[in-house]
N, C-alpha and C. Protein backbone atom coordinates (compact mmCIF):
# COMPACT_ATOMS: atom_id res chain seq x y z
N UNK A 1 160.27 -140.12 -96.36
CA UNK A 1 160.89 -140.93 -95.35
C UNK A 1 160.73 -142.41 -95.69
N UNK A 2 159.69 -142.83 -96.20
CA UNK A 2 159.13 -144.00 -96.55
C UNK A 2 160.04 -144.50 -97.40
N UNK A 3 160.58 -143.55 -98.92
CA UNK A 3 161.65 -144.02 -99.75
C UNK A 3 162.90 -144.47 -99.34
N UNK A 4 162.80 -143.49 -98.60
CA UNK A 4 164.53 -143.65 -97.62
C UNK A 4 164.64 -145.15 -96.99
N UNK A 5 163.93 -145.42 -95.98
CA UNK A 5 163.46 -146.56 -95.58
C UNK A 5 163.30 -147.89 -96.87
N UNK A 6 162.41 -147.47 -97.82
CA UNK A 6 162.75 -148.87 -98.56
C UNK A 6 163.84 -148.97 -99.86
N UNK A 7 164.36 -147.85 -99.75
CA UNK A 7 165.95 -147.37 -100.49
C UNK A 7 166.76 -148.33 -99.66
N UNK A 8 166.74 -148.04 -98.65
CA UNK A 8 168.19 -148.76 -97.50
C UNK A 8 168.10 -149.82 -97.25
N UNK A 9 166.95 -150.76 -97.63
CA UNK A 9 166.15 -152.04 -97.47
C UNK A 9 166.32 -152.81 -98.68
N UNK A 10 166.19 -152.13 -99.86
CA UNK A 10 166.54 -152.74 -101.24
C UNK A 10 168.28 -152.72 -101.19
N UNK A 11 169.26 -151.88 -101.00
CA UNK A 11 170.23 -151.89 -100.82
C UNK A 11 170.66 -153.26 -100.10
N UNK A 12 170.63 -153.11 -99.05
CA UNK A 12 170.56 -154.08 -97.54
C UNK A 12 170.46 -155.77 -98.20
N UNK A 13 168.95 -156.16 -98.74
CA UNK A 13 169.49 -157.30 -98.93
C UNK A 13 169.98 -157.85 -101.07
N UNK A 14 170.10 -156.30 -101.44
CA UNK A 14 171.10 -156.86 -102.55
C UNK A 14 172.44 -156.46 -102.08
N UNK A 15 172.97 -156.80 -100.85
CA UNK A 15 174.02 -156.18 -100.29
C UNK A 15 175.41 -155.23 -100.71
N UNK A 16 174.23 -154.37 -101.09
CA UNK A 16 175.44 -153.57 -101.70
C UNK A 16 175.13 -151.81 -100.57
N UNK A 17 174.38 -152.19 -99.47
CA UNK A 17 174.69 -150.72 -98.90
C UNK A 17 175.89 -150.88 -98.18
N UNK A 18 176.48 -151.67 -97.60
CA UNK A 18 177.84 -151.66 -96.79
C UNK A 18 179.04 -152.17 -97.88
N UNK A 19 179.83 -151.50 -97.20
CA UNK A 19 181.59 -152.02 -98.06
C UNK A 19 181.95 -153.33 -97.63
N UNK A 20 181.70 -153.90 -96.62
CA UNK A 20 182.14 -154.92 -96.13
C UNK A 20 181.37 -155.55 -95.78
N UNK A 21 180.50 -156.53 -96.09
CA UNK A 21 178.93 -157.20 -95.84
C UNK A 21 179.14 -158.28 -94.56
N UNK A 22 180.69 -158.42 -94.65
CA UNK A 22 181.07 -159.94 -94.19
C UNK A 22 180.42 -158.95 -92.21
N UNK A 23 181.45 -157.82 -92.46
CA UNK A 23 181.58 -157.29 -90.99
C UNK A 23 180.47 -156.76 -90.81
N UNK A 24 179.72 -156.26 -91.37
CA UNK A 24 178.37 -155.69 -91.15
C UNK A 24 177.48 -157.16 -90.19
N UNK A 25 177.37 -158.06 -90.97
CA UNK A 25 176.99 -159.46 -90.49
C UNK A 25 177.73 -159.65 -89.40
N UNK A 26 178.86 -159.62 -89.70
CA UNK A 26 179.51 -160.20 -88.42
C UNK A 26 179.20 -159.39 -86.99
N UNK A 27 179.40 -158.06 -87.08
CA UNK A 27 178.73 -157.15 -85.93
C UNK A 27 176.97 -157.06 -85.39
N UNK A 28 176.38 -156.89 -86.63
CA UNK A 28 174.77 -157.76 -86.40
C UNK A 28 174.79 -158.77 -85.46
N UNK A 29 175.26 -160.14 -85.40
CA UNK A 29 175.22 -161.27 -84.94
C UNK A 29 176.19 -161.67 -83.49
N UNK A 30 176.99 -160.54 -83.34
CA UNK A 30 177.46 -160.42 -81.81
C UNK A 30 176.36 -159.19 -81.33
N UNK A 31 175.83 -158.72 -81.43
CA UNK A 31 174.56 -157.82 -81.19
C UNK A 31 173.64 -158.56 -80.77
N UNK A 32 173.27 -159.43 -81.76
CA UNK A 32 172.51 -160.42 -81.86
C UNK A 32 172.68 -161.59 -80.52
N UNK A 33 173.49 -161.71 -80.80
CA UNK A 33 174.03 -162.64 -79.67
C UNK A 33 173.84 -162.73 -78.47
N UNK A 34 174.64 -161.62 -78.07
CA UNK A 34 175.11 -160.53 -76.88
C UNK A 34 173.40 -160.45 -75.88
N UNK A 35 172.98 -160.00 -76.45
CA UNK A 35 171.17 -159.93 -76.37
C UNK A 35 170.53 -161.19 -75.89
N UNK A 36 170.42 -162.53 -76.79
CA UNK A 36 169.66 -163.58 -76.71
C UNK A 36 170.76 -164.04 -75.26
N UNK A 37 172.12 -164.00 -75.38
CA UNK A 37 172.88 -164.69 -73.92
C UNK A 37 172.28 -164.12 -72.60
N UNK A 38 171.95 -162.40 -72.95
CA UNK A 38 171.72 -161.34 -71.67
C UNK A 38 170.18 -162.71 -71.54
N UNK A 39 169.41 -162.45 -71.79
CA UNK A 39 168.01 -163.34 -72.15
C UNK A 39 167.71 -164.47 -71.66
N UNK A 40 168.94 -164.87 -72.01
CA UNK A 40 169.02 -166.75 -71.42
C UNK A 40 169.32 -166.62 -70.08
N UNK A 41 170.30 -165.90 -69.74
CA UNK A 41 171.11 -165.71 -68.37
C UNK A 41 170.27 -165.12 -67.44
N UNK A 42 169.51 -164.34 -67.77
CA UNK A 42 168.67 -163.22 -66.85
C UNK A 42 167.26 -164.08 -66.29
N UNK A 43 166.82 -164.86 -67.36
CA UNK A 43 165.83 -165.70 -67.02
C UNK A 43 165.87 -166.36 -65.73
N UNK A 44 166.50 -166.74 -65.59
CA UNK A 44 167.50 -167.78 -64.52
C UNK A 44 167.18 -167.12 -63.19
N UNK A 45 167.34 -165.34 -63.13
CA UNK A 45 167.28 -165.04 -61.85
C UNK A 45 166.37 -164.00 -61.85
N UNK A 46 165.43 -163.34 -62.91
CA UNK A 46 164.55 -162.39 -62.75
C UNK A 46 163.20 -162.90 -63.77
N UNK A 47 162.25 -162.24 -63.72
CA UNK A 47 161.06 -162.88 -64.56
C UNK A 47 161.32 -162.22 -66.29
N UNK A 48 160.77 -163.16 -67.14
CA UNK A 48 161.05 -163.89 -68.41
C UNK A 48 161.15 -161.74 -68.90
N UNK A 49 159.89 -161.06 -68.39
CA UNK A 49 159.63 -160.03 -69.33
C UNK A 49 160.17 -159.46 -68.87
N UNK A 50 161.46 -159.40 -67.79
CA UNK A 50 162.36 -158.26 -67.23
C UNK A 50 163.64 -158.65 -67.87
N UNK A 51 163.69 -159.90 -68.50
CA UNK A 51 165.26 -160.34 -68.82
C UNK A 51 165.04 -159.86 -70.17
N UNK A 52 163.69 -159.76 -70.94
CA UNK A 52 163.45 -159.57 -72.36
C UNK A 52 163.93 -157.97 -72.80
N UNK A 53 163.32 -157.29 -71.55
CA UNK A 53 163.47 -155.64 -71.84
C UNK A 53 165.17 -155.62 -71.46
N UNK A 54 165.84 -156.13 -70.64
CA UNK A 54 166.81 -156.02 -70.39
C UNK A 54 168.35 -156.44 -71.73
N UNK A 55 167.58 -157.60 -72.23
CA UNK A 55 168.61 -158.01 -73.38
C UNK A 55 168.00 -157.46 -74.64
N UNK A 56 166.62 -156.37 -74.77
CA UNK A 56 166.89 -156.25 -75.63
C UNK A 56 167.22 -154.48 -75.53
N UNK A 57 167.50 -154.21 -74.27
CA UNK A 57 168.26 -152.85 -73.91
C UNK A 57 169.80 -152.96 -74.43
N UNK A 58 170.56 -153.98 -73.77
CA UNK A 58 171.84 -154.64 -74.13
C UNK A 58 172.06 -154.37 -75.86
N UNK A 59 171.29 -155.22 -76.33
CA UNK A 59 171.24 -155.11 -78.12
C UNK A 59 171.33 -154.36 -78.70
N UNK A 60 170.06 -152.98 -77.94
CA UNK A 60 170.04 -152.06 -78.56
C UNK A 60 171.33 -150.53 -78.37
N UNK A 61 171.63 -150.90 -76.98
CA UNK A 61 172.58 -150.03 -76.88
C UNK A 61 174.11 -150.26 -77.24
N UNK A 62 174.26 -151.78 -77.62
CA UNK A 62 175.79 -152.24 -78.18
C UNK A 62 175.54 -152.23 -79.83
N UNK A 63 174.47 -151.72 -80.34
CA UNK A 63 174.46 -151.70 -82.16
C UNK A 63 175.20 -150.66 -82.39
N UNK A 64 175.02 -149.27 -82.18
CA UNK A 64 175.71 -148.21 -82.58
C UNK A 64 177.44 -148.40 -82.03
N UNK A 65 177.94 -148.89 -81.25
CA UNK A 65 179.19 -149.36 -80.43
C UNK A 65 179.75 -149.67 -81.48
N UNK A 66 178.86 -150.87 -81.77
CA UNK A 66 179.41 -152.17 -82.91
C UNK A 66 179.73 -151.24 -84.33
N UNK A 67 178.36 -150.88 -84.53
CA UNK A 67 178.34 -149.89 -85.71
C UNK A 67 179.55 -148.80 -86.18
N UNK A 68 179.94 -148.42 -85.64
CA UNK A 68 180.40 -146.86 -85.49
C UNK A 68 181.11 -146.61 -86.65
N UNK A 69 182.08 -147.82 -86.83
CA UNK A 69 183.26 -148.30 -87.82
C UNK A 69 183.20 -148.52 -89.40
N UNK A 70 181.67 -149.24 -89.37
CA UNK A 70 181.42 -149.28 -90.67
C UNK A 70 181.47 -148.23 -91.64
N UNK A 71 181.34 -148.75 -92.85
CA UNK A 71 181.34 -148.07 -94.22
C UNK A 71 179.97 -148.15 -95.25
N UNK A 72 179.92 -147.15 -95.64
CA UNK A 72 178.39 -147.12 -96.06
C UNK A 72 179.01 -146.86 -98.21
N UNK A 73 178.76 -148.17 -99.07
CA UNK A 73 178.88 -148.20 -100.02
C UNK A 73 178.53 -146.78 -100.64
């Protein structure tokens, strides 16, 4: 499991596990995003460690969404 893991990791940043690196990034970083906005916004009206679990619920449940499409080199 361990190989697998640093197989997909050596891949990853000699970017050659995805076909399209640009969109891989590009979907990462609205993930990314999407998350730190839930974070910023939530602060505002609930406490810091309820907006944290909350945007990073958001993140985690819009990766595979985002994901679905990609292509695996």
């Amino acid at each position: 499991m361990f190989d697998l893991v640093a197989n997909s990791a050596k891949l990853f940043i000699a970017g050659k596990l995805f076909k399209d690196n640009a969109l891989a990034m590009r979907q990462l970083a609205i993930g990314v995003a999407a998350g730190a906005i839930a974070i910023v916004v939530l602060s505002k009206i609930v406490p810091l460690w309820a907006a944290t679990i909350v945007g990073g619920a958001i993140s985690g449940f819009l990766q595979p969404v985002l994901f679905k499409d990609l292509k695996y080199a």
